[in-house]
Protein backbone atom coordinates (compact mmCIF):
# COMPACT_ATOMS: atom_id res chain seq x y z
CA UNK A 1 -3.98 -15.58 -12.96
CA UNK A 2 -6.42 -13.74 -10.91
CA UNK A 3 -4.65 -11.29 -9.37
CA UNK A 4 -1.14 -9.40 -10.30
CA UNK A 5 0.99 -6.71 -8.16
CA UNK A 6 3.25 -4.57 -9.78
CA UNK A 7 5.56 -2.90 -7.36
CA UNK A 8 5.92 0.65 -8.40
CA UNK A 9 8.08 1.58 -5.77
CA UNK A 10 8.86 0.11 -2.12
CA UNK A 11 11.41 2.77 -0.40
CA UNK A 12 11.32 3.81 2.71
CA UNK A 13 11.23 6.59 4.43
CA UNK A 14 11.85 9.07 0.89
CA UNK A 15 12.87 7.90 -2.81
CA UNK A 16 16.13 7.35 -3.96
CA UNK A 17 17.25 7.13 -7.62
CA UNK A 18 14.83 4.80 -9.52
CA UNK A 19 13.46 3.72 -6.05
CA UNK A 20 9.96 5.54 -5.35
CA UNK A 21 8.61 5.13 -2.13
CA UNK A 22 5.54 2.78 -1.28
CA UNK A 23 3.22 2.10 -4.50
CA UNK A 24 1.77 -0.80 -6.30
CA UNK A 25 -0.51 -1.55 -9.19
CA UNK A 26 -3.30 -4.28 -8.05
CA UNK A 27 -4.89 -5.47 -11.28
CA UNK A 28 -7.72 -8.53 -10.93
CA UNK A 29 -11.18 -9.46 -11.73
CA UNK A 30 -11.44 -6.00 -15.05
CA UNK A 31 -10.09 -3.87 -11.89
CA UNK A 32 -7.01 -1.46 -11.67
CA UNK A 33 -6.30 0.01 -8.50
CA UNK A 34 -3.33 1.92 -7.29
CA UNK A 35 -2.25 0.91 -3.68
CA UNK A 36 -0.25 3.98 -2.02
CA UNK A 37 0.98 6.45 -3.65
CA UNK A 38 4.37 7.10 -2.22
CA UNK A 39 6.51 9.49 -4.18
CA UNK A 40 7.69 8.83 -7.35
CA UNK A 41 5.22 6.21 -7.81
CA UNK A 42 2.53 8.10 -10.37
CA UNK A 43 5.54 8.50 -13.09
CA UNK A 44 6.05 4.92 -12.38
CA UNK A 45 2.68 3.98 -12.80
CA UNK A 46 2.37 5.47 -16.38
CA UNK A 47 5.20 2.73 -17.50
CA UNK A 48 2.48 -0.52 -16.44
CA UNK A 49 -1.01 1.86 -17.16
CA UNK A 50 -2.93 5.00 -17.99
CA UNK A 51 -3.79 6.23 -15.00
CA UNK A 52 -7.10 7.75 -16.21
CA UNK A 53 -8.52 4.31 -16.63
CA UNK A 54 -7.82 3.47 -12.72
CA UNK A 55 -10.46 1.75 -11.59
CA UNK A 56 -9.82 2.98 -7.48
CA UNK A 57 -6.53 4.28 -5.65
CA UNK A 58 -6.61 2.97 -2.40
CA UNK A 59 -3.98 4.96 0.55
CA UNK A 60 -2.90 3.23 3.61
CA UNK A 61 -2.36 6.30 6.00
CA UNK A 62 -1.58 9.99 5.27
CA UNK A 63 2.40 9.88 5.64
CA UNK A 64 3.87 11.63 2.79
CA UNK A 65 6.15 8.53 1.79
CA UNK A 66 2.72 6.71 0.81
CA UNK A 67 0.39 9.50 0.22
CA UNK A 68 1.94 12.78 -1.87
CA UNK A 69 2.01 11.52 -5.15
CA UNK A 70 -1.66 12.09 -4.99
CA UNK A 71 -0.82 15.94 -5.83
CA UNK A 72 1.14 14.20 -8.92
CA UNK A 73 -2.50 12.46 -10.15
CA UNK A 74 -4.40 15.23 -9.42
CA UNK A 75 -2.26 17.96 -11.52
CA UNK A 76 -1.94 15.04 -14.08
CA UNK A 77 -6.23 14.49 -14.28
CA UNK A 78 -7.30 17.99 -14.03
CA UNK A 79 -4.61 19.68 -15.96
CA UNK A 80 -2.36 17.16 -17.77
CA UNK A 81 -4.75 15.54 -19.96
CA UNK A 82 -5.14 12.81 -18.32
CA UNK A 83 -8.22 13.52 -17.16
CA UNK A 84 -10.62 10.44 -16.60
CA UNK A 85 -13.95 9.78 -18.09
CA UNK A 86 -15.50 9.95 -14.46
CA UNK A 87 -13.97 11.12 -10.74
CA UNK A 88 -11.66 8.32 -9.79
CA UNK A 89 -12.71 6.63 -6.27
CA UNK A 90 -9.91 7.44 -3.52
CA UNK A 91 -10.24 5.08 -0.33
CA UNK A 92 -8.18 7.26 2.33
CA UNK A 93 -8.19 8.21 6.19
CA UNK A 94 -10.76 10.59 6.48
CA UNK A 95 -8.45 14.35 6.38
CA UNK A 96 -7.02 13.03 2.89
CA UNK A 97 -8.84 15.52 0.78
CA UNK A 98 -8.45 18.57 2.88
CA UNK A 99 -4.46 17.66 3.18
CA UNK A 100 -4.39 17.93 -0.59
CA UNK A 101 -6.63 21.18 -1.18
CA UNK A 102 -4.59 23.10 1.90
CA UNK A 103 -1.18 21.77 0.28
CA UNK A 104 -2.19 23.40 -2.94
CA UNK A 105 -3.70 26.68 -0.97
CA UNK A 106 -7.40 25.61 -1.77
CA UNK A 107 -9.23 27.19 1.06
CA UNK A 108 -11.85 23.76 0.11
CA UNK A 109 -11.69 20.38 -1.59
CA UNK A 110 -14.56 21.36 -4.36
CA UNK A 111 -12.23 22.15 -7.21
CA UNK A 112 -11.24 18.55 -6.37
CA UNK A 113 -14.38 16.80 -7.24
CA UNK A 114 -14.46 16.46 -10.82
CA UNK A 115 -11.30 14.07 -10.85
CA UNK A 116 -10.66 12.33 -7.81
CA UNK A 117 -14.00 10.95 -5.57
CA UNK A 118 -12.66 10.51 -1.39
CA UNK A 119 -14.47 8.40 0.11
CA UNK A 120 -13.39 7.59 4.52
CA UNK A 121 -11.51 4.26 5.00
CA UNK A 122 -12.75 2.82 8.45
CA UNK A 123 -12.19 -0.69 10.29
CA UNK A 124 -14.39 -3.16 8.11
CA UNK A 125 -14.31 -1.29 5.03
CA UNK A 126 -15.51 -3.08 2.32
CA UNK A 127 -16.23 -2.60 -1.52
CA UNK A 128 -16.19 -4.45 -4.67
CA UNK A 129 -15.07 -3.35 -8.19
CA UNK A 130 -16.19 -5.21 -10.50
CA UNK A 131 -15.04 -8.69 -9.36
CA UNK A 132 -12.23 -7.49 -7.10
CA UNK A 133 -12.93 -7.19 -3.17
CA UNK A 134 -11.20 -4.64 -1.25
CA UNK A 135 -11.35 -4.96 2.51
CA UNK A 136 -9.95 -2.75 5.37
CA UNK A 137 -8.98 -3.63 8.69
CA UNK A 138 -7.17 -0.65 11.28
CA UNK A 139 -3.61 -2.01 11.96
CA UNK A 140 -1.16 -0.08 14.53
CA UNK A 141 0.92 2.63 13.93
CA UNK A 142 1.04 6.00 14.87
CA UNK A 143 -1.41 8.09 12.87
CA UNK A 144 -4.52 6.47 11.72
CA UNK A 145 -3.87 3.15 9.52
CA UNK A 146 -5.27 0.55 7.39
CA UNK A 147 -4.36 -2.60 6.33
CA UNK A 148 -5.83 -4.39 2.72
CA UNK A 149 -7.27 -7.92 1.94
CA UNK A 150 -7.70 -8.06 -1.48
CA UNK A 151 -10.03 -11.18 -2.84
CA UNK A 152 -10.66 -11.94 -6.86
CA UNK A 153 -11.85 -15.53 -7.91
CA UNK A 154 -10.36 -17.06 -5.28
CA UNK A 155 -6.74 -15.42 -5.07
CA UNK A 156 -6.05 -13.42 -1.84
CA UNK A 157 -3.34 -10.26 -1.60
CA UNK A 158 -2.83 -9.09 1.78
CA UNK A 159 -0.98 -5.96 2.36
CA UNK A 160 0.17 -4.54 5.60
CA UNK A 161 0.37 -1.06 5.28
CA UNK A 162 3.05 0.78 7.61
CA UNK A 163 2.02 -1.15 10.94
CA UNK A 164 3.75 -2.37 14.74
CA UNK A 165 2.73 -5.92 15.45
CA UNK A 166 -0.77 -6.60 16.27
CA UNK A 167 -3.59 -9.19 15.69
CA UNK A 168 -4.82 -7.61 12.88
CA UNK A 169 -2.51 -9.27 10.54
CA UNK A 170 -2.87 -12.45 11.17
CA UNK A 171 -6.73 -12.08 10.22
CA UNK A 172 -5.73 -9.53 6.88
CA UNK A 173 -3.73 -12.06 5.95
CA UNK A 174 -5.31 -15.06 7.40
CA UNK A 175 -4.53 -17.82 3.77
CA UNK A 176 -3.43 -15.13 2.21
CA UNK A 177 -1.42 -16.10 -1.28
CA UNK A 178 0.84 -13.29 -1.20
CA UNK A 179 1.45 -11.39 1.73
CA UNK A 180 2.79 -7.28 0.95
CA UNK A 181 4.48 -6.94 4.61
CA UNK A 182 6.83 -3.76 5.99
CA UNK A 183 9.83 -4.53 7.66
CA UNK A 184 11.32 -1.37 8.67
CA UNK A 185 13.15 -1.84 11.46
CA UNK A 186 16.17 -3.94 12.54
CA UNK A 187 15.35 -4.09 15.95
CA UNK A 188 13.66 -2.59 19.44
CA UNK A 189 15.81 0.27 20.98
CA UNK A 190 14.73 0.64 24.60
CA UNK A 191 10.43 2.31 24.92
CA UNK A 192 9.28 -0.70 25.24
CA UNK A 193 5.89 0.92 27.06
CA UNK A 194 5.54 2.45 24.11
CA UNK A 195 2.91 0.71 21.17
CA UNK A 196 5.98 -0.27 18.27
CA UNK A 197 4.72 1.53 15.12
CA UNK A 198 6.52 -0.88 12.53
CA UNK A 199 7.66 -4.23 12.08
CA UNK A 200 10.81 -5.75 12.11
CA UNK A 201 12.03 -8.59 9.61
CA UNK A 202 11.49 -10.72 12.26
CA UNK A 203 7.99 -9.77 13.38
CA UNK A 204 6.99 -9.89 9.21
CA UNK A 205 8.30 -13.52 9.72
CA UNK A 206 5.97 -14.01 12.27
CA UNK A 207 2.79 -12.56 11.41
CA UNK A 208 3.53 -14.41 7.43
CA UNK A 209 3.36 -17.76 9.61
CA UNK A 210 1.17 -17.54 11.96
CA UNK A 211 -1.32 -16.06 9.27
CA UNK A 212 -0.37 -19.11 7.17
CA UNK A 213 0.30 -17.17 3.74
CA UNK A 214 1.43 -18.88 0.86
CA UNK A 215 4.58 -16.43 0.09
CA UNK A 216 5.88 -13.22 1.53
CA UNK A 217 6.95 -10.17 0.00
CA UNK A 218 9.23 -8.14 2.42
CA UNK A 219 8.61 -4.39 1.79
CA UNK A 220 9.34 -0.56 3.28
CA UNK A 221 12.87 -1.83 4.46
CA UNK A 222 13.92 1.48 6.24
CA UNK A 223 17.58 2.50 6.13
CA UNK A 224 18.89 0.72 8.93
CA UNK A 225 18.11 -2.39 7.25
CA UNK A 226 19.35 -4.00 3.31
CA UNK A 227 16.73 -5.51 1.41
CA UNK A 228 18.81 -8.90 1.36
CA UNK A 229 18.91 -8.90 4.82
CA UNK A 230 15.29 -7.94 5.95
CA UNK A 231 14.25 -10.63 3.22
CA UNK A 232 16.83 -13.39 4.75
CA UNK A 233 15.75 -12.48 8.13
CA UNK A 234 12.00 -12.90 7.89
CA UNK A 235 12.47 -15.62 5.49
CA UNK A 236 14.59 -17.68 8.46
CA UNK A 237 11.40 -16.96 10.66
CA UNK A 238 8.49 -17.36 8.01
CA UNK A 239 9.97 -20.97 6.77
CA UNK A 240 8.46 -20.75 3.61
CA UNK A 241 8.85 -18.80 0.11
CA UNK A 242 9.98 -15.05 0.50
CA UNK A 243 10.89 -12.29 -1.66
CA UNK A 244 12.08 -8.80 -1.66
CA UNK A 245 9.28 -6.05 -3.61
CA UNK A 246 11.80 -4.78 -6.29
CA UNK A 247 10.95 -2.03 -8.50
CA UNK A 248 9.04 -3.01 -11.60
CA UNK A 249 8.68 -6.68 -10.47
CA UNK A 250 5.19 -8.28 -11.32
CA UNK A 251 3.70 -11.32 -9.07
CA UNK A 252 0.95 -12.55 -10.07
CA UNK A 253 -1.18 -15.32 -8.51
């Protein structure tokens, strides 16, 4: 196959016992490229890969339940030995690098440079590793947010990121083969002024059809919510093959 996701860890919003927060292993086309890094998800990592030989790590949006594990990797490349033969790319919202240097009281991000390369995510992002495409597309939430199409020989990943409903999905995930959606939320509690900044099972459902995916993959299911249940729900709306992301779990396609 083309294309295969290992979920490292899909919790939501902190890690629980052998459950790591938002993380997965995209592996196509001689590429390797770590999708969030949620907590807990660099230990789980080393169990599919060595993370020196990543070819990219790619970060939705700064929250800390897909983002801090990046302090993991970068204690683990510059003084872990795991340090890889050149800086690994990181595709992140623009403030990534400063988070991590003031988090480790860095007054800059210099010392950073010899492992880990940042490079800004913006709407239309797009880069090829070796014969993996990576496109970005801004999705809706409230921080700054990205979204992932993911193209190798043919096979298309779509992933959501942490996002409210918009029209950006539908074209992420436009034919996608496997959809990665959120569905945090069981349901709308009163705001409704306000922009929703995550998806219920229902609204996953509905952006998997109306993009026309092959299969979804519920994810994030926040603690109001079961996995069974967000899976059953967006199934009942989506009509066609879905799955929970369990831990360790490969798909490929």
């Amino acid at each position: 196959m083309p294309l295969t996701l290992t979920v490292l860890g899909a919790a939501s919003p902190h890690p629980g016992p052998d459950r790591p927060c938002s993380g997965y292993l995209l592996a196509g086309g001689g590429a390797e490229v770590w999708v969030d890094a949620g907590p807990g998800t660099f230990a789980a990592l080393q169990r599919h890969t060595d993370p020196a030989r990543l070819t990219a790590i790619w970060i939705s949006h700064l929250h800390a339940d897909h983002s801090a594990d990046l302090l993991a990797a970068a204690y683990a490349f510059a003084y872990g030995g795991m340090t890889p033969a050149a800086p690994v790319p990181v595709y992140a919202p623009q403030d990534c690098a400063r988070r991590l240097a003031g988090f480790l009281g860095r007054p800059d991000v210099e010392f950073l440079k010899g492992v880990l390369d940042f490079r800004s995510l913006y709407d239309g992002h797009d880069v090829r590793h070796w014969n993996l495409r990576l496109a970005t597309r801004a999705v809706t939430h409230d921080t700054e947010a990205y979204g992932l199409r993911a193209e190798c020989q043919g096979s298309v990943f779509a992933y959501s990121g942490d996002s409210g409903p918009c029209a950006a999905l539908t074209g992420l995930a436009a034919g996608a083969d496997l959809f990665l959606c959120e569905a945090d939320v069981d349901g709308h509690r009163g705001g409704e002024h306000l922009p929703r900044v995550h998806l219920t099972p229902e609204d996953a459902g509905r952006a998997a059809r109306e993009a026309r995916v092959r299969e979804l993959l519920v994810t994030h299911v926040g603690p109001t919510l079961t996995r069974a249940a967000a899976t059953a729900r967006a199934g009942e709306v989506f009509g066609r093959p879905t799955r929970a992301a369990m831990e360790g779990d490969v798909h490929a396609f």
